[in-house]
C-alpha atoms as a PDB file:
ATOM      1  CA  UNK A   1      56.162  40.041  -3.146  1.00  0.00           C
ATOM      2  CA  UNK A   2      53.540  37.667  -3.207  1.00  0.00           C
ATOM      3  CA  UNK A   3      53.756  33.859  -3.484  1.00  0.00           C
ATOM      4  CA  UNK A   4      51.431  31.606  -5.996  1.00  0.00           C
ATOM      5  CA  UNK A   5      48.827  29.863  -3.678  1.00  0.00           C
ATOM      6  CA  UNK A   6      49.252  25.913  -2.983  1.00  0.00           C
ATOM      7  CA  UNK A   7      46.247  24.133  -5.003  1.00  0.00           C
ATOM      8  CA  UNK A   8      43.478  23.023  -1.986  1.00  0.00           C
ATOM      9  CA  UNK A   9      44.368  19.620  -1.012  1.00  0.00           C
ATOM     10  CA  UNK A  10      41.162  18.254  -2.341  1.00  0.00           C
ATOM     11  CA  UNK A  11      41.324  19.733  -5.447  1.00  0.00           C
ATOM     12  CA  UNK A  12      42.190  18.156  -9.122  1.00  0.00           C
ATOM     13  CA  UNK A  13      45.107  19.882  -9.536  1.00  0.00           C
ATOM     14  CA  UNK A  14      46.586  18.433  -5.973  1.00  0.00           C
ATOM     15  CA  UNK A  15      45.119  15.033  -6.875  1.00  0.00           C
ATOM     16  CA  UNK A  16      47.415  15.280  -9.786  1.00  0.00           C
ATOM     17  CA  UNK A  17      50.511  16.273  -8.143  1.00  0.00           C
ATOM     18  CA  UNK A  18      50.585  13.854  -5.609  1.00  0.00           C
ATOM     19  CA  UNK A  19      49.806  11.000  -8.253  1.00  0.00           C
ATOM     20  CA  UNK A  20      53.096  12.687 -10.247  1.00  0.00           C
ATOM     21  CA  UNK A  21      54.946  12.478  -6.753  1.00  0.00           C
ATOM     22  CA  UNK A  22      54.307   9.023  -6.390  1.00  0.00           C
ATOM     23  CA  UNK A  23      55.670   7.819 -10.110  1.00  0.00           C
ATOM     24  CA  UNK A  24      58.426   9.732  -9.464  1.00  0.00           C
ATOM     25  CA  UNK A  25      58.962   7.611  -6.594  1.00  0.00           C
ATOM     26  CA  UNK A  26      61.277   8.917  -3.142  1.00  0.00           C
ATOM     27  CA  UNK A  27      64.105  11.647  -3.521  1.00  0.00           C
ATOM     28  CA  UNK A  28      67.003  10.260  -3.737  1.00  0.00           C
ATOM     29  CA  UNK A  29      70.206  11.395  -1.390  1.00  0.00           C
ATOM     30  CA  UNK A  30      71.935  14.267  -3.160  1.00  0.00           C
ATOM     31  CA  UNK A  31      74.781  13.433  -5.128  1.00  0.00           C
ATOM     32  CA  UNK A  32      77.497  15.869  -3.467  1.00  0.00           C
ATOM     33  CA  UNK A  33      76.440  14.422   0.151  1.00  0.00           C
ATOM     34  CA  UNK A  34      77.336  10.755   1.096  1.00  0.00           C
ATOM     35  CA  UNK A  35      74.890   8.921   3.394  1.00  0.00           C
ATOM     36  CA  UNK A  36      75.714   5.443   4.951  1.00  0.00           C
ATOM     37  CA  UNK A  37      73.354   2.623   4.349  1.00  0.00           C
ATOM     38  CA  UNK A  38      72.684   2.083   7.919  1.00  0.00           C
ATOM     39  CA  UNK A  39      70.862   5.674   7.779  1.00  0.00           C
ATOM     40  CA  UNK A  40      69.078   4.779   4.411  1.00  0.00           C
ATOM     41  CA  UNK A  41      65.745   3.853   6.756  1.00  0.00           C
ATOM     42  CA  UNK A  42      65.845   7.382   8.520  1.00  0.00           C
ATOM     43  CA  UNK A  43      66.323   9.002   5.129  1.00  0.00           C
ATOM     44  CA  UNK A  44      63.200   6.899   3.802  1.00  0.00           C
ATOM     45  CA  UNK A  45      61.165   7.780   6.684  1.00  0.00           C
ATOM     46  CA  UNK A  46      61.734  11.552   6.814  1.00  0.00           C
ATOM     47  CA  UNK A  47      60.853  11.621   2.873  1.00  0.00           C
ATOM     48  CA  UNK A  48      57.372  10.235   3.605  1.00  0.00           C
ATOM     49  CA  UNK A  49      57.043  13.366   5.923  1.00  0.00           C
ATOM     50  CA  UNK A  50      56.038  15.946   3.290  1.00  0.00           C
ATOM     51  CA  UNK A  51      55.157  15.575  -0.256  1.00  0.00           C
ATOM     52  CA  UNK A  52      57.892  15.191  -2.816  1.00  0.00           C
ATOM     53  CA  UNK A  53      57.956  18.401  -4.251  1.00  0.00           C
ATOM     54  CA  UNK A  54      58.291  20.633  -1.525  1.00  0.00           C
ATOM     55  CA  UNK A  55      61.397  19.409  -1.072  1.00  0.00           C
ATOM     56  CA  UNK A  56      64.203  21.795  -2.111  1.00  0.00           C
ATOM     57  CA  UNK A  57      68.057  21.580  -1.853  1.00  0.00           C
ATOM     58  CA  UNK A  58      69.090  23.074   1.580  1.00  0.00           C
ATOM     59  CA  UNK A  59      66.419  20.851   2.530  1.00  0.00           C
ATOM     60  CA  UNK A  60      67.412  18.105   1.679  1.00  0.00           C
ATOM     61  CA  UNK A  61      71.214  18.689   3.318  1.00  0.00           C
ATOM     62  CA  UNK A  62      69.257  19.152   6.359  1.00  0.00           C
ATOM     63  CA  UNK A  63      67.355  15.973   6.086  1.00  0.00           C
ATOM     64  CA  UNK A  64      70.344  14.211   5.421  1.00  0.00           C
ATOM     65  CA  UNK A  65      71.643  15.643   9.020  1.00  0.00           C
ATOM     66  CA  UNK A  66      68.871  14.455  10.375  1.00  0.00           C
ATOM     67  CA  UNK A  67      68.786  11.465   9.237  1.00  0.00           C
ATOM     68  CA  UNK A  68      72.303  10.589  10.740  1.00  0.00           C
ATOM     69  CA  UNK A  69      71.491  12.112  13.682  1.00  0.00           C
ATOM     70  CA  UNK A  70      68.721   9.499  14.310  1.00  0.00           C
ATOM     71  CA  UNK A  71      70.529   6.889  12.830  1.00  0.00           C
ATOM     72  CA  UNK A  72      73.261   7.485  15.168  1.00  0.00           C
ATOM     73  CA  UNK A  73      71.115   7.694  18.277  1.00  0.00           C
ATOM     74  CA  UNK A  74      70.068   4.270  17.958  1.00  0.00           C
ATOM     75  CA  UNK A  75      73.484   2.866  17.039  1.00  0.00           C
ATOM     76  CA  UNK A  76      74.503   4.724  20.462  1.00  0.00           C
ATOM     77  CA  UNK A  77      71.310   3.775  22.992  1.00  0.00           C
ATOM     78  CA  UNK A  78      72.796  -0.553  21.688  1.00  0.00           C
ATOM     79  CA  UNK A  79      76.311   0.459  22.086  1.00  0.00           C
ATOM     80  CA  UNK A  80      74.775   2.088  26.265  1.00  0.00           C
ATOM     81  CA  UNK A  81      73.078  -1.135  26.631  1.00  0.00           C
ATOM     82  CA  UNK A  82      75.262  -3.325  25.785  1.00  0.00           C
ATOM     83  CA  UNK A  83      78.297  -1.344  28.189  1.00  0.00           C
ATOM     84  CA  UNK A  84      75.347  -0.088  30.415  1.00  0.00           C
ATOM     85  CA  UNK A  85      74.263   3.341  32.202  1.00  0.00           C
ATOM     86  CA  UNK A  86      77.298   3.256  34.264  1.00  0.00           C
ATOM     87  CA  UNK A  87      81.012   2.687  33.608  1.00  0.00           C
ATOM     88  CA  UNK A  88      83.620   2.476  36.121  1.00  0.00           C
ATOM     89  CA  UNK A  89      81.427   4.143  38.324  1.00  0.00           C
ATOM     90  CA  UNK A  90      80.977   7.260  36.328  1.00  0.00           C
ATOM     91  CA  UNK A  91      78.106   7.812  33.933  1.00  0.00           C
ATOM     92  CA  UNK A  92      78.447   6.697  30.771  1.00  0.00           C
ATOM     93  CA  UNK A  93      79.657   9.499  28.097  1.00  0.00           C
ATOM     94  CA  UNK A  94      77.789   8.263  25.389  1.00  0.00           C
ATOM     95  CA  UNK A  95      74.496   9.100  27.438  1.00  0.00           C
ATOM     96  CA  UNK A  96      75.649  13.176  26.523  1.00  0.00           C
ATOM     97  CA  UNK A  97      76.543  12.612  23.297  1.00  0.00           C
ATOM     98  CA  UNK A  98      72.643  11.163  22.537  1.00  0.00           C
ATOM     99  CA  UNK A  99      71.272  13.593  24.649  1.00  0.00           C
ATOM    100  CA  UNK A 100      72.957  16.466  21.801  1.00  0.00           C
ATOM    101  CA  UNK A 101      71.987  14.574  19.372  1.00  0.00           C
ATOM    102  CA  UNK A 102      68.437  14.637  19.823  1.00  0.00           C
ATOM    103  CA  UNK A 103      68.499  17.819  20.497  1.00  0.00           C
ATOM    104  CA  UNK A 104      69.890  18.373  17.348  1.00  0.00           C
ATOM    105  CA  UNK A 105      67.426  16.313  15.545  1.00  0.00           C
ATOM    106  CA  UNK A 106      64.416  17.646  17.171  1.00  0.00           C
ATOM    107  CA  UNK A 107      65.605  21.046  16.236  1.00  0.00           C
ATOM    108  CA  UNK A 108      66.056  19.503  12.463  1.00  0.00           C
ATOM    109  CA  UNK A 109      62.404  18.169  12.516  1.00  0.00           C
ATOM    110  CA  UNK A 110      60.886  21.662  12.962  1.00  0.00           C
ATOM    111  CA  UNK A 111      62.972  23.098  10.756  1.00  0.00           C
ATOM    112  CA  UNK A 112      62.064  20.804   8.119  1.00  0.00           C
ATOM    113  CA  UNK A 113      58.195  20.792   9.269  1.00  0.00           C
ATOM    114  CA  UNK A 114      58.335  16.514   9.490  1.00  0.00           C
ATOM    115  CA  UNK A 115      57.832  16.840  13.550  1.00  0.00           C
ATOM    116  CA  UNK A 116      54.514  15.561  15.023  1.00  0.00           C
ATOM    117  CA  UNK A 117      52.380  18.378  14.650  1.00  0.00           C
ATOM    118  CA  UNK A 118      53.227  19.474  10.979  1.00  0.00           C
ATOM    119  CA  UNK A 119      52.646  16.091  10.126  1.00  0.00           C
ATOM    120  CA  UNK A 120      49.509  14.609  12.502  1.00  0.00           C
ATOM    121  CA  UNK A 121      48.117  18.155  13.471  1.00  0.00           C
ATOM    122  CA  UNK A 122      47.948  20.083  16.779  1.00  0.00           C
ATOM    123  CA  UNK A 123      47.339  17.762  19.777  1.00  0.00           C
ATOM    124  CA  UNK A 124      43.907  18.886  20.101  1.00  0.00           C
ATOM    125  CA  UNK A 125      42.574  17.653  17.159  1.00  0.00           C
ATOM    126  CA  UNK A 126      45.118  14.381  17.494  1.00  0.00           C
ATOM    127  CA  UNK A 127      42.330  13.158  20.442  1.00  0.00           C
ATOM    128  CA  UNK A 128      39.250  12.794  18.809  1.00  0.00           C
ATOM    129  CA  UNK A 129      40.973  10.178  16.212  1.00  0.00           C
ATOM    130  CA  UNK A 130      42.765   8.181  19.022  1.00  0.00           C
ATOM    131  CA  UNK A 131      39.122   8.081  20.892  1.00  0.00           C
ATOM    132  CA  UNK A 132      37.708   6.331  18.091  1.00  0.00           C
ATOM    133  CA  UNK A 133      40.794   3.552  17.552  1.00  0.00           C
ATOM    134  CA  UNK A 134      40.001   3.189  21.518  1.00  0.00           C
ATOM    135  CA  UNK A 135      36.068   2.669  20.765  1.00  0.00           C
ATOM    136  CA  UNK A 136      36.295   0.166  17.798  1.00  0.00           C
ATOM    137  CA  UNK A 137      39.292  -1.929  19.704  1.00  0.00           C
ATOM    138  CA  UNK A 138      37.038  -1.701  22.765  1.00  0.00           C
ATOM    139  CA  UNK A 139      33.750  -3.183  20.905  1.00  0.00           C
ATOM    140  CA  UNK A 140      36.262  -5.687  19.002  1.00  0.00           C
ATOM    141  CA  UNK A 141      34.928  -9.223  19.093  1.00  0.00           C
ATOM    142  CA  UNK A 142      36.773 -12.001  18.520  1.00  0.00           C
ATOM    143  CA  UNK A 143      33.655 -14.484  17.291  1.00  0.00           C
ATOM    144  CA  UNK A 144      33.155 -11.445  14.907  1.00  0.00           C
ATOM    145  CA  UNK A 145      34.892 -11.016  11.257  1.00  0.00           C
ATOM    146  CA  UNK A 146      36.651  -7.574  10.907  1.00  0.00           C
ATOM    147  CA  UNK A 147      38.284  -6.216   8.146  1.00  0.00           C
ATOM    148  CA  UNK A 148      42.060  -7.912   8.097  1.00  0.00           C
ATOM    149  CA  UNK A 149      44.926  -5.962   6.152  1.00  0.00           C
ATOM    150  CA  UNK A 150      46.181  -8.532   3.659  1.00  0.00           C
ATOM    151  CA  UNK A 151      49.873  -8.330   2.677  1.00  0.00           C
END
């Protein structure tokens, strides 16, 4: 069985999709899965990881795992600061539980294909761009204008 070919990514036809993408505006959470608000950022975030409509419905569960998954890392690294690395003398137990759960959402990211290298490319290639950002910031003047991002 063969599958139809993804248009180029500089082609018309992919200029047009992602233009239809972005009117459409994010996915929303599926209706038959309940997300808390707290995790609404981490939802947002792992949408802007791959283009609207490659998106499909066991995909999206999974992003929704994943998305609580991160969201409940951080809530767990405040709740370890704030009772610190050790309790009573013993570890604290939360430092396991975040441990499995970033397992569990690194293991989510590749699944999906929103990890690092799906999204920014292999590491390789990832060195050349970072060498530039390091040239311009290096020959950045102050008593110079440079382009300023206006909000």
């Amino acid at each position: 069985m063969t599958r139809p070919r993804n248009p180029r990514s500089d082609s018309a036809a992919a200029a047009v999709q992602a233009a239809q993408n972005i009117a459409l505006g994010p996915l929303p959470v599926p209706a038959h899965i309940t997300l808390p608000d707290a995790c609404t950022p981490f939802w947002e975030a792992i949408m802007r990881n791959r283009p609207r409509h490659r998106w499909n419905d066991a995909d999206l569960a999974h992003a929704v795992t994943l998305a609580r998954a991160q969201c409940d890392v951080q809530r767990l690294l405040v709740e370890i600061a704030a009772e610190g690395d050790v309790i009573d003398g013993k570890p604290n137990p939360k430092h396991v539980i975040v441990e499995r759960l970033i397992k569990r959402a690194s293991a989510l990211s590749t699944l999906l294909h929103v990890h690092a290298e799906a999204t920014q490319g292999r590491v390789q290639n990832q060195g050349n761009t970072l060498e530039l950002e390091r040239e311009a910031e290096a020959e950045a003047d102050p008593l110079i204008p440079t382009l300023r991002i206006v909000s």
